[in-house]
C-alpha atoms as a PDB file:
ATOM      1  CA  UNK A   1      70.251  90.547  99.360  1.00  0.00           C
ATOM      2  CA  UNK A   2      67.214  91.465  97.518  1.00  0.00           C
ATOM      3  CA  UNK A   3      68.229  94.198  94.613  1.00  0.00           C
ATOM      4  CA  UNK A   4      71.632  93.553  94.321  1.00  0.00           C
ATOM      5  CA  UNK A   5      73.161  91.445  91.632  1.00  0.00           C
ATOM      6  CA  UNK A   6      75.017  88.150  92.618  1.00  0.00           C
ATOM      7  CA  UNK A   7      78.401  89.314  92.287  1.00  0.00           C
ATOM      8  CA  UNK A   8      78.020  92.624  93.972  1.00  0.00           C
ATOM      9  CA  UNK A   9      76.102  90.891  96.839  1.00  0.00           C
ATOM     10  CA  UNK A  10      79.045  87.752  97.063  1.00  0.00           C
ATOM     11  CA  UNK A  11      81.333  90.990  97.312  1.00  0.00           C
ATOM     12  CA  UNK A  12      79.474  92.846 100.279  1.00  0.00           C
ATOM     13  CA  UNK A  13      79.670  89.369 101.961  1.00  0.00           C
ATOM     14  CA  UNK A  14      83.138  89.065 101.628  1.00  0.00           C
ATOM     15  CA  UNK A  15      83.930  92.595 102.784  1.00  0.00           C
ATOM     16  CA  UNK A  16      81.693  91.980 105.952  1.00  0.00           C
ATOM     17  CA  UNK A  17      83.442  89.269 106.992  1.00  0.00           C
ATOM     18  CA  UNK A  18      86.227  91.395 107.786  1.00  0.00           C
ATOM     19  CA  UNK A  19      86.801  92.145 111.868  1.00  0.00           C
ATOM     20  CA  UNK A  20      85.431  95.415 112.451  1.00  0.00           C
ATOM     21  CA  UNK A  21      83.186  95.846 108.896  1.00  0.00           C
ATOM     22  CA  UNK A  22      79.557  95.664 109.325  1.00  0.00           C
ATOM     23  CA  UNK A  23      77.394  95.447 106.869  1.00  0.00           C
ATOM     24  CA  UNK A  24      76.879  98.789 105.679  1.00  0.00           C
ATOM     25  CA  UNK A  25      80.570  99.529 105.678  1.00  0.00           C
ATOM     26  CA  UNK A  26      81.043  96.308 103.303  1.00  0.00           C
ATOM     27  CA  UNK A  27      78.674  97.960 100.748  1.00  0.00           C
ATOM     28  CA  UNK A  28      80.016 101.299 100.473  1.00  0.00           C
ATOM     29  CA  UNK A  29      83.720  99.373 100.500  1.00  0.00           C
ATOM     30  CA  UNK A  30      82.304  97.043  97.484  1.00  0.00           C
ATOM     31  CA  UNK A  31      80.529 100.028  95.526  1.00  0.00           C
ATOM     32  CA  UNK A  32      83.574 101.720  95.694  1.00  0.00           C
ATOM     33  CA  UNK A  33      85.605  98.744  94.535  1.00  0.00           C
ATOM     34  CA  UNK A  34      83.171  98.705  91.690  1.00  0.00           C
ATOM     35  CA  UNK A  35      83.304 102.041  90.406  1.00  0.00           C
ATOM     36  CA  UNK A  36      87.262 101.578  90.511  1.00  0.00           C
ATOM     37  CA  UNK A  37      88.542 101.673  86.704  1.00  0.00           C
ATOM     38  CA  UNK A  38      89.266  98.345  85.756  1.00  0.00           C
ATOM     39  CA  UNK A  39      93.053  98.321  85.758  1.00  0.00           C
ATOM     40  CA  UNK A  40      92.954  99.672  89.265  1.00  0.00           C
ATOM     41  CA  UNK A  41      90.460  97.217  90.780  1.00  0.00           C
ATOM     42  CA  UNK A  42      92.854  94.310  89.003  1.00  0.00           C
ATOM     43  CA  UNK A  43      95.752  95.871  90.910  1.00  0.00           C
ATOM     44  CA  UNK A  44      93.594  95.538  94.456  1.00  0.00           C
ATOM     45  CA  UNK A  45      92.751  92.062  93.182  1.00  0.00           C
ATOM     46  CA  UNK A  46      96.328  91.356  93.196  1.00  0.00           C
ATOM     47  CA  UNK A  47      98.117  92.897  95.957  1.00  0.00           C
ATOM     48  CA  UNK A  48      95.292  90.881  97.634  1.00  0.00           C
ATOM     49  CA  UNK A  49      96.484  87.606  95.832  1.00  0.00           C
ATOM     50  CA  UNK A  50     100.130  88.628  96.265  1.00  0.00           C
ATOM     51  CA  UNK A  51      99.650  89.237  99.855  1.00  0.00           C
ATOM     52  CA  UNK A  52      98.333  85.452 100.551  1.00  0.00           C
ATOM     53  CA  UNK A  53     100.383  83.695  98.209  1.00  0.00           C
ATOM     54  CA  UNK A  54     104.090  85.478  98.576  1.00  0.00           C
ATOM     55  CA  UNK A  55     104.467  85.922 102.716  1.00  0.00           C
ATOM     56  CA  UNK A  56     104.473  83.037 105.344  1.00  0.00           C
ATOM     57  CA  UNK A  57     105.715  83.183 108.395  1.00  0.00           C
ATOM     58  CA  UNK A  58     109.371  83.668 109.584  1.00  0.00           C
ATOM     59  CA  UNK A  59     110.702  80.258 111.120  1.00  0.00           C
ATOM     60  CA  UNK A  60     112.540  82.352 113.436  1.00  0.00           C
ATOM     61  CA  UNK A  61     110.517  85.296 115.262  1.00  0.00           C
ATOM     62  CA  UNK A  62     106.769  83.738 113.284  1.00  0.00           C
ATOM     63  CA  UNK A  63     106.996  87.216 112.376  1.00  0.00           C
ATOM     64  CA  UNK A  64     105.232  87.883 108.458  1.00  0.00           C
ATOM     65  CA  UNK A  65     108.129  87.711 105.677  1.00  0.00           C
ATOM     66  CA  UNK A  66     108.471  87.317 101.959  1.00  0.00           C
ATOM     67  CA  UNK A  67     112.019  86.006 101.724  1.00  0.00           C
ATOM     68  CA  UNK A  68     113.381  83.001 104.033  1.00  0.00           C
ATOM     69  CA  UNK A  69     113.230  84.723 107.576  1.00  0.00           C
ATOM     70  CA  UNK A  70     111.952  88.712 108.063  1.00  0.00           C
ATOM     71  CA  UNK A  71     113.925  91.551 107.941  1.00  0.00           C
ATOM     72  CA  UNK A  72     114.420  91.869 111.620  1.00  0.00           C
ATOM     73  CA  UNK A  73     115.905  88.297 112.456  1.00  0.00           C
ATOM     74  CA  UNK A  74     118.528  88.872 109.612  1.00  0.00           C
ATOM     75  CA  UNK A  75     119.714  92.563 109.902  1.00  0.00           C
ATOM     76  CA  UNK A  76     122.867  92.563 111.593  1.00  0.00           C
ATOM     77  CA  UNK A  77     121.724  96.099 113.307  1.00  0.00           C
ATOM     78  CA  UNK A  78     119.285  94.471 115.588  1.00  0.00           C
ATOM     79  CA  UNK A  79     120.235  93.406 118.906  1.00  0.00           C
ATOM     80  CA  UNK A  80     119.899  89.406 118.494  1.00  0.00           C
ATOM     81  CA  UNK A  81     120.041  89.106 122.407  1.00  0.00           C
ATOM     82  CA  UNK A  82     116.788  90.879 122.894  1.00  0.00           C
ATOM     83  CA  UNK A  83     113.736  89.549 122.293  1.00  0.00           C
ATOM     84  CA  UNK A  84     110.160  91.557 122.109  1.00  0.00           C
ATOM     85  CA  UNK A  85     107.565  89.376 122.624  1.00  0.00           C
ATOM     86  CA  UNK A  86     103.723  90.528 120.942  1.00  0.00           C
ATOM     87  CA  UNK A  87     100.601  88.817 120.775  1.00  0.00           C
ATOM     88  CA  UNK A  88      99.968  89.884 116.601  1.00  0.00           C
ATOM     89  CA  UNK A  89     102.343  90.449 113.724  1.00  0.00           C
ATOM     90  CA  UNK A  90     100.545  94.276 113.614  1.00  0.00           C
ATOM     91  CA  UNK A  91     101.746  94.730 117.251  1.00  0.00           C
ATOM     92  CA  UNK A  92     105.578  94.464 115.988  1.00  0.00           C
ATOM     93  CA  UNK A  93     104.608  97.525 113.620  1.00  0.00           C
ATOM     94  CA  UNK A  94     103.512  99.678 116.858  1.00  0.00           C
ATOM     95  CA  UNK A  95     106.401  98.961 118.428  1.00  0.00           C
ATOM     96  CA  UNK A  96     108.615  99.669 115.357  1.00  0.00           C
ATOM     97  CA  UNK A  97     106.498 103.189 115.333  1.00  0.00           C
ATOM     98  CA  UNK A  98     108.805 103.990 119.156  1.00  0.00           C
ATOM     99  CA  UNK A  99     112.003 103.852 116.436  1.00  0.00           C
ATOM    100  CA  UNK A 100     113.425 103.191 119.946  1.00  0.00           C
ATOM    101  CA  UNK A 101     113.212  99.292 120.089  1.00  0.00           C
ATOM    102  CA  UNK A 102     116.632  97.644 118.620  1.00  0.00           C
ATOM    103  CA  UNK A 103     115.704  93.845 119.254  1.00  0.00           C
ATOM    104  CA  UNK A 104     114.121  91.337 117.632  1.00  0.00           C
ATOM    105  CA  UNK A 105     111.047  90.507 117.816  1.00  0.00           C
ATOM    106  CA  UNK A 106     108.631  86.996 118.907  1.00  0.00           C
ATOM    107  CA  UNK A 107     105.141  86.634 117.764  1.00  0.00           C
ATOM    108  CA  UNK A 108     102.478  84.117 119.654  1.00  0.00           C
ATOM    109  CA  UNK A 109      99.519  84.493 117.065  1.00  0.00           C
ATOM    110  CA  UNK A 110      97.357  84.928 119.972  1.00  0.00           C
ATOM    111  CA  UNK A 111      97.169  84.996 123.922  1.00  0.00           C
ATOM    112  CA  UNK A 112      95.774  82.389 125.769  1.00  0.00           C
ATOM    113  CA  UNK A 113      92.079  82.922 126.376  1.00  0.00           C
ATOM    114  CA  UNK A 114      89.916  80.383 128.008  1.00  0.00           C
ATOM    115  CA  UNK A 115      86.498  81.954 126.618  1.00  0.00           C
ATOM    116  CA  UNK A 116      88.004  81.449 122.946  1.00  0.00           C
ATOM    117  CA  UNK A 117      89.445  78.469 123.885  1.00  0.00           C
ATOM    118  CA  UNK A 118      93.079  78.990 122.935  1.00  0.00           C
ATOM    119  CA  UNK A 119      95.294  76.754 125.204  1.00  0.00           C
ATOM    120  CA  UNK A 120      99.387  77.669 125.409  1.00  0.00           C
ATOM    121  CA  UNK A 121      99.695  75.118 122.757  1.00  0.00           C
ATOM    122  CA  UNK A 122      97.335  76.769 120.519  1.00  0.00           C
ATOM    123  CA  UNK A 123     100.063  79.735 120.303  1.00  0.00           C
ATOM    124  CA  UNK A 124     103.637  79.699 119.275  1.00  0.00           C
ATOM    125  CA  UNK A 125     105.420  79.761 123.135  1.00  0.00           C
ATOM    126  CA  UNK A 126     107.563  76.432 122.224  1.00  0.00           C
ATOM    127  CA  UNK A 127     109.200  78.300 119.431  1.00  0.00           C
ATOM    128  CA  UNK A 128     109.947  81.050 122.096  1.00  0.00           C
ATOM    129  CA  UNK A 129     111.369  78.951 124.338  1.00  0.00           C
ATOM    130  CA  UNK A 130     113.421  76.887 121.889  1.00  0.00           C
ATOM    131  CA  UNK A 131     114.781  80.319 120.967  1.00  0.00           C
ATOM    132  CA  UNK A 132     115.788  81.222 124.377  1.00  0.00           C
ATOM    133  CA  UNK A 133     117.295  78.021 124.887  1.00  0.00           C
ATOM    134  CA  UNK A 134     119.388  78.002 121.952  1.00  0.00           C
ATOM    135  CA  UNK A 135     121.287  80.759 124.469  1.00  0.00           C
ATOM    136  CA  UNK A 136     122.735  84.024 123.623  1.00  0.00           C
ATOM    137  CA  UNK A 137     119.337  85.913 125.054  1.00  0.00           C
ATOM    138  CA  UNK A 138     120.125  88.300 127.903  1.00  0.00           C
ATOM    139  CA  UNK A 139     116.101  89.984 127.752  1.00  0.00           C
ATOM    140  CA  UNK A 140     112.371  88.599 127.021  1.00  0.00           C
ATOM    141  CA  UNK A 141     110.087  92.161 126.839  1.00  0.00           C
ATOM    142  CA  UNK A 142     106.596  90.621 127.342  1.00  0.00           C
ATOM    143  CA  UNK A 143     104.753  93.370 125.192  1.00  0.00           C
ATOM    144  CA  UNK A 144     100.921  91.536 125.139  1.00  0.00           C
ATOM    145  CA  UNK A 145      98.111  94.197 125.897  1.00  0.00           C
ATOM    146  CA  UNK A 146      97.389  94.887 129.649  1.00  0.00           C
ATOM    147  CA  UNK A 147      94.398  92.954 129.859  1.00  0.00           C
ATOM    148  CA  UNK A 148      93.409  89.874 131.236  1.00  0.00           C
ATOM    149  CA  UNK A 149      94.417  87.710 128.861  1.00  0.00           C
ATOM    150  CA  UNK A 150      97.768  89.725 127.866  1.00  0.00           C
ATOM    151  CA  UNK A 151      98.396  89.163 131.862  1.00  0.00           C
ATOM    152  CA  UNK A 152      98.119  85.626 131.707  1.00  0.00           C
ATOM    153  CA  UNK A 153      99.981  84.868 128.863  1.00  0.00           C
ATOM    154  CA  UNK A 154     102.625  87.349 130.275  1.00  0.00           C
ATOM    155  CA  UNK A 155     102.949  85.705 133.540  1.00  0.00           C
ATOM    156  CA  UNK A 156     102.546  82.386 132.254  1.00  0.00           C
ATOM    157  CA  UNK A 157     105.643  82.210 129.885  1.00  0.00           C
ATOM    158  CA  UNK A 158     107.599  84.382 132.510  1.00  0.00           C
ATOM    159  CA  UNK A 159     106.956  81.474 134.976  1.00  0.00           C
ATOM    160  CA  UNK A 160     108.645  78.908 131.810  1.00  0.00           C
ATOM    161  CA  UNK A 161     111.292  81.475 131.137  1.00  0.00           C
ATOM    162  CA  UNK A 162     112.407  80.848 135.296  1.00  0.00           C
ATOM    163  CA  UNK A 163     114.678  78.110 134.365  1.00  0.00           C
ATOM    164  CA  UNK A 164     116.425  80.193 131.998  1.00  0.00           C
ATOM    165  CA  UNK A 165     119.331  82.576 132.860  1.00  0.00           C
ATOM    166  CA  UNK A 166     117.618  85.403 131.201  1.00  0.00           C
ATOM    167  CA  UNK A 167     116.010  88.800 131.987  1.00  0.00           C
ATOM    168  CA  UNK A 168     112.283  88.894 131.992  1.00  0.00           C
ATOM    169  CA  UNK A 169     110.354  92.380 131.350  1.00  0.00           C
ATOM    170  CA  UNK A 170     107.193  93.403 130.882  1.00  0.00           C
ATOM    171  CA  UNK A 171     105.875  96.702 129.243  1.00  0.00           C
ATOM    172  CA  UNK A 172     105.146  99.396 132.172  1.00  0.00           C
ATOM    173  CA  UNK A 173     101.537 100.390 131.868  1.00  0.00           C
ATOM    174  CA  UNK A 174     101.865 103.257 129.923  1.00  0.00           C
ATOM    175  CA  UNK A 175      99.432 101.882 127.965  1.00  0.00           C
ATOM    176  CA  UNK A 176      95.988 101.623 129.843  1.00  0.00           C
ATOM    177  CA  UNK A 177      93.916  99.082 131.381  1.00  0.00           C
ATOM    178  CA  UNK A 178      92.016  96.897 128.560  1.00  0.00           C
ATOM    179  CA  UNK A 179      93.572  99.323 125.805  1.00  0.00           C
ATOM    180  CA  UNK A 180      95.881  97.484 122.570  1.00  0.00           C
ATOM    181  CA  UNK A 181      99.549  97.942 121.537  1.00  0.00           C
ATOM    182  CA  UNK A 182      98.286  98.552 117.875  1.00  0.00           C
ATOM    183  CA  UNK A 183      96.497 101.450 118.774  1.00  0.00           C
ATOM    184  CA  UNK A 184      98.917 102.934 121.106  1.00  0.00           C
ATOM    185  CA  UNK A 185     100.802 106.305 120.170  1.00  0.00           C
ATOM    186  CA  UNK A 186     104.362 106.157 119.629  1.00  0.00           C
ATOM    187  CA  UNK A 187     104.946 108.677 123.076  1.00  0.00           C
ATOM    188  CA  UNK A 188     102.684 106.034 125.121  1.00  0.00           C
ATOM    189  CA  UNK A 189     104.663 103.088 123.348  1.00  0.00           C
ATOM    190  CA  UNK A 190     108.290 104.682 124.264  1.00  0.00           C
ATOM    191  CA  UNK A 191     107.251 105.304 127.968  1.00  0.00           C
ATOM    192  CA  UNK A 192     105.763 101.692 127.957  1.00  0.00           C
ATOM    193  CA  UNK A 193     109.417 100.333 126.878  1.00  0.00           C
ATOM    194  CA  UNK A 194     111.605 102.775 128.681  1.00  0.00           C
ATOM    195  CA  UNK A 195     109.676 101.414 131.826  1.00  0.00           C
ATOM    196  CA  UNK A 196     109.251  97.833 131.493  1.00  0.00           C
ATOM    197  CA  UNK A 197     110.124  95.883 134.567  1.00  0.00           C
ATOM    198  CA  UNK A 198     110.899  92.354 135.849  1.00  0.00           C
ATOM    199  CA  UNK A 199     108.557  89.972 136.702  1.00  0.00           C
END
């Protein structure tokens, strides 16, 4: 962009390319990275770095973790017999917000979604069911947004969990038509999993 130097231009770009920053948002973001005092812009640099290079994902729940699973598959105060299933790894924070849920937790990276082309194999539902099948789950809480493609995901790993002798739920609608678990309050959220039903 004309009148900007290289590295403050590279910058903007980068920030844009975030979901949800446009263009003007990435400038005032890098400005303000730029007038940060050195040791404090290092520090972003690194918790950045950090970030990538120190979490993966839990081989359990595919939940993010920086040790060998996450904190909820090994805490012996969860309930290991009830699983919460969400689309995102920022949808298990929501429903963490409730302080209500005692479970554990499965994340798909995803729903399935014709128009983005992302198949049931393109998300993690075999590591759900190999979970389920291991035995020892009573529940599956199908928590993906109440949209369409929440729906069909929902309904589409209810109708694998059939064969299972387990209780299938989904999240009542307290949360509305087309909205997102992430940006749910914690009151909608606890009516949403005091009223989940079968499917």
């Amino acid at each position: 962009m004309a009148g900007f130097p290289k590295p403050v231009d590279d910058l903007i770009t980068q920030f844009s390319k975030l979901p949800g920053i446009g263009r003007r948002t990435a400038q005032r973001l890098a400005f303000h990275v730029i007038s940060l005092p050195t040791d404090r812009a290092m520090e972003f640099a690194r918790a950045i770095i950090d970030a990538k290079e120190q979490t993966s994902w839990c081989p359990v729940c595919q939940n993010l973790t920086d040790g060998q699973v996450c904190v909820y598959c090994e805490s012996s105060n969860r309930e290991q017999s009830v699983i919460c299933v969400v689309a995102e790894p920022r949808d298990v924070a929501a429903i963490e917000r409730t302080r209500e849920f005692k479970g554990v937790f499965h994340v798909l990276h995803g729903v399935i979604s014709p128009s983005s082309n992302k198949s049931p194999d393109d998300i993690r539902i075999h590591e759900l069911l190999a979970r389920v099948d291991k035995g020892n789950i009573s529940e599956v809480i199908l928590a993906t947004n109440p949209d369409t493609e929440g729906d069909t995901t929902a309904l589409y790993i209810a109708r694998l969990l059939r064969p299972f002798s387990v209780r299938v739920t989904r999240l009542a609608y307290g949360i509305p038509i087309g909205g997102h678990v992430e940006h749910a309050d914690e009151a909608t959220l606890l009516r949403a999993l005091e009223g989940r039903r079968e499917i």
